[in-house]
Protein backbone atom coordinates (compact mmCIF):
# COMPACT_ATOMS: atom_id res chain seq x y z
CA UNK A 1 30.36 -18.35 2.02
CA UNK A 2 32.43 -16.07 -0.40
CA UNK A 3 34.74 -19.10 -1.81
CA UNK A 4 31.20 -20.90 -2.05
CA UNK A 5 29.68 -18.13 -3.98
CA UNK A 6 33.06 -17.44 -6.09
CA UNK A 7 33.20 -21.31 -7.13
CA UNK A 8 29.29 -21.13 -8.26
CA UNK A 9 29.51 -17.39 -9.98
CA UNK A 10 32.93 -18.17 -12.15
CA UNK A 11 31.82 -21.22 -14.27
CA UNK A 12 28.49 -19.04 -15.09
CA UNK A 13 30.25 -15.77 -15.77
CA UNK A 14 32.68 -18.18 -18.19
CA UNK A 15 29.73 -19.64 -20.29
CA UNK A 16 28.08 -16.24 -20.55
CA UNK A 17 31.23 -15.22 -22.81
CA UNK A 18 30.55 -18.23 -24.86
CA UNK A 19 29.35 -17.33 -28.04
CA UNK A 20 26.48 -19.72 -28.97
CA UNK A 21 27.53 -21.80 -32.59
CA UNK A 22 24.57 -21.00 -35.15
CA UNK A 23 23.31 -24.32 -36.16
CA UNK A 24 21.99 -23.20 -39.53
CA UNK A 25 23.81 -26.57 -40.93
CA UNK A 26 20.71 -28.55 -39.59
CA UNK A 27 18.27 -26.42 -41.72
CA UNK A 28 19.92 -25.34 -44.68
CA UNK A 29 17.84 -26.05 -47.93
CA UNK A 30 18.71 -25.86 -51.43
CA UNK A 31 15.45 -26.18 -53.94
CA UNK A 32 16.30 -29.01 -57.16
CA UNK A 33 14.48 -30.65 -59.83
CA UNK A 34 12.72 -33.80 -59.24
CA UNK A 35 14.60 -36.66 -60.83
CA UNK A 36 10.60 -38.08 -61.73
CA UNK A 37 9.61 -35.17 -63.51
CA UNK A 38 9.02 -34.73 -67.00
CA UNK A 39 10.76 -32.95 -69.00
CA UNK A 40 7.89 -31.39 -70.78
CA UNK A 41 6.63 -30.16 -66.79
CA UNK A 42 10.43 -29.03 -65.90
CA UNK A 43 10.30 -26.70 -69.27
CA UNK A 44 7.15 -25.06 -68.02
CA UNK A 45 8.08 -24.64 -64.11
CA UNK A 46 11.51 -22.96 -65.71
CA UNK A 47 9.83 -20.61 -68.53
CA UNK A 48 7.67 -19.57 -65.69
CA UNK A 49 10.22 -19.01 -62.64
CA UNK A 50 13.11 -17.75 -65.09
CA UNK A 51 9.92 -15.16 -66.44
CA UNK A 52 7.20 -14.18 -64.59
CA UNK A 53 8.49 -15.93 -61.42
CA UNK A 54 11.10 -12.67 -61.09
CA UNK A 55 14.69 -15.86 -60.57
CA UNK A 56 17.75 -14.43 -61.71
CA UNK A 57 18.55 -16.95 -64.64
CA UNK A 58 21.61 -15.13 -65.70
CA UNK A 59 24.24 -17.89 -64.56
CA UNK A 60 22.70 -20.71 -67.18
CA UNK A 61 23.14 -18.98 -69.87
CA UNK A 62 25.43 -19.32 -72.33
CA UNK A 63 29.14 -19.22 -71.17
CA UNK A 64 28.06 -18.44 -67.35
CA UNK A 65 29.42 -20.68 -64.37
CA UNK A 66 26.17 -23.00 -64.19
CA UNK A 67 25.46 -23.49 -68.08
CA UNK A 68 27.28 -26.64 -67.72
CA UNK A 69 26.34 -29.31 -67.52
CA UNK A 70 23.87 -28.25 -70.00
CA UNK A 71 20.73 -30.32 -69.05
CA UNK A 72 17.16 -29.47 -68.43
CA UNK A 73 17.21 -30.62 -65.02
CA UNK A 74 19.91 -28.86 -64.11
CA UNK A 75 19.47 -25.59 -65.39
CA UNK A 76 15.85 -26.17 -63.95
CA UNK A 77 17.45 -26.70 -60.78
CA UNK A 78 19.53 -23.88 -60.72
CA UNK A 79 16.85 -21.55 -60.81
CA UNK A 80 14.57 -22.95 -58.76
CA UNK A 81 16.91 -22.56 -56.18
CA UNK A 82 17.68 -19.05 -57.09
CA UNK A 83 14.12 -18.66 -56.62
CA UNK A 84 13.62 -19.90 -53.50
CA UNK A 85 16.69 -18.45 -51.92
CA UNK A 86 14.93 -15.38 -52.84
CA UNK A 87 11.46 -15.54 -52.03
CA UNK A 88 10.80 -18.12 -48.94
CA UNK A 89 10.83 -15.77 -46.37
CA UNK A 90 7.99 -14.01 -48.08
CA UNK A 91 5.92 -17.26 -49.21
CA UNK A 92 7.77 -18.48 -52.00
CA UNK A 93 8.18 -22.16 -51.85
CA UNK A 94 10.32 -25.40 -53.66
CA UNK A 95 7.37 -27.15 -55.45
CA UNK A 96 6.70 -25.75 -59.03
CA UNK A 97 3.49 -28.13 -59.45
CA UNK A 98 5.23 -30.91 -58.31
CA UNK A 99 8.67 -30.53 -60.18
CA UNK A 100 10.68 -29.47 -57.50
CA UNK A 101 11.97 -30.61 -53.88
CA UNK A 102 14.07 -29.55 -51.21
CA UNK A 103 17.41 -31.29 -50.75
CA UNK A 104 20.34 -31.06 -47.65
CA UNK A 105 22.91 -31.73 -50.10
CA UNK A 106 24.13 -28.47 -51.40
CA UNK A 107 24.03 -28.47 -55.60
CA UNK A 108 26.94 -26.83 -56.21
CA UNK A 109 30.00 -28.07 -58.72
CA UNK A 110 32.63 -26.48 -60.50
CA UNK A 111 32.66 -22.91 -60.49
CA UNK A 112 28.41 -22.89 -60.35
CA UNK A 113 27.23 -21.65 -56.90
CA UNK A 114 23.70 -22.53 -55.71
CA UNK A 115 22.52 -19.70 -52.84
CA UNK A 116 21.79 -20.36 -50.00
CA UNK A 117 20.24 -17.92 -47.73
CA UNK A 118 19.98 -18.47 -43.80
């Protein structure tokens, strides 16, 4: 009964000591501009989310890592993302009346690093 018990206990005291893998790769979300939108709507969503919206717009400015390329819809995407990293645990979303969505892929080029927080 021992050599019974000691063959049953040994596999389940090994996968106790198994660290589980986080699988935060399945749900990891980065927050971009809409290819459909206009640009008119993307310059609105950004004046609002780099201003009142409380995104840290810092790296599209000027000679910062995500100025380039210098387009609307990517700056626009840069902070929406910023903003969303930020505030979706406490009810911020990726949708900026329609000019945003919420992509797998993760954004980032160059030396420009979207956020992403687990």
């Amino acid at each position: 009964m021992a050599t019974f018990m000691l063959k049953l206990m040994l596999p389940l005291l090994f996968l106790s000591i198994i660290s589980p893998k986080t699988a935060y790769a399945e749900f990891e979300q980065w927050c971009v501009a809409d290819e459909q939108t206009t640009d008119n709507e993307l310059q609105a969503a950004l004046d609002w989310v780099c201003g009142r919206g409380g995104a840290d717009c810092s790296k599209i400015q000027v000679k910062q890592p995500c100025y380039f390329p210098n387009t609307l819809k990517d700056h626009a995407s840069y902070a929406f993302n910023n903003y969303f990293q930020k505030f979706k645990h406490s009810g911020g979303s990726c949708y900026f009346r329609g000019a945003a969505m919420t992509s797998e892929v993760d954004p980032s080029h160059g030396s420009c690093h979207y956020d992403f927080i687990p």
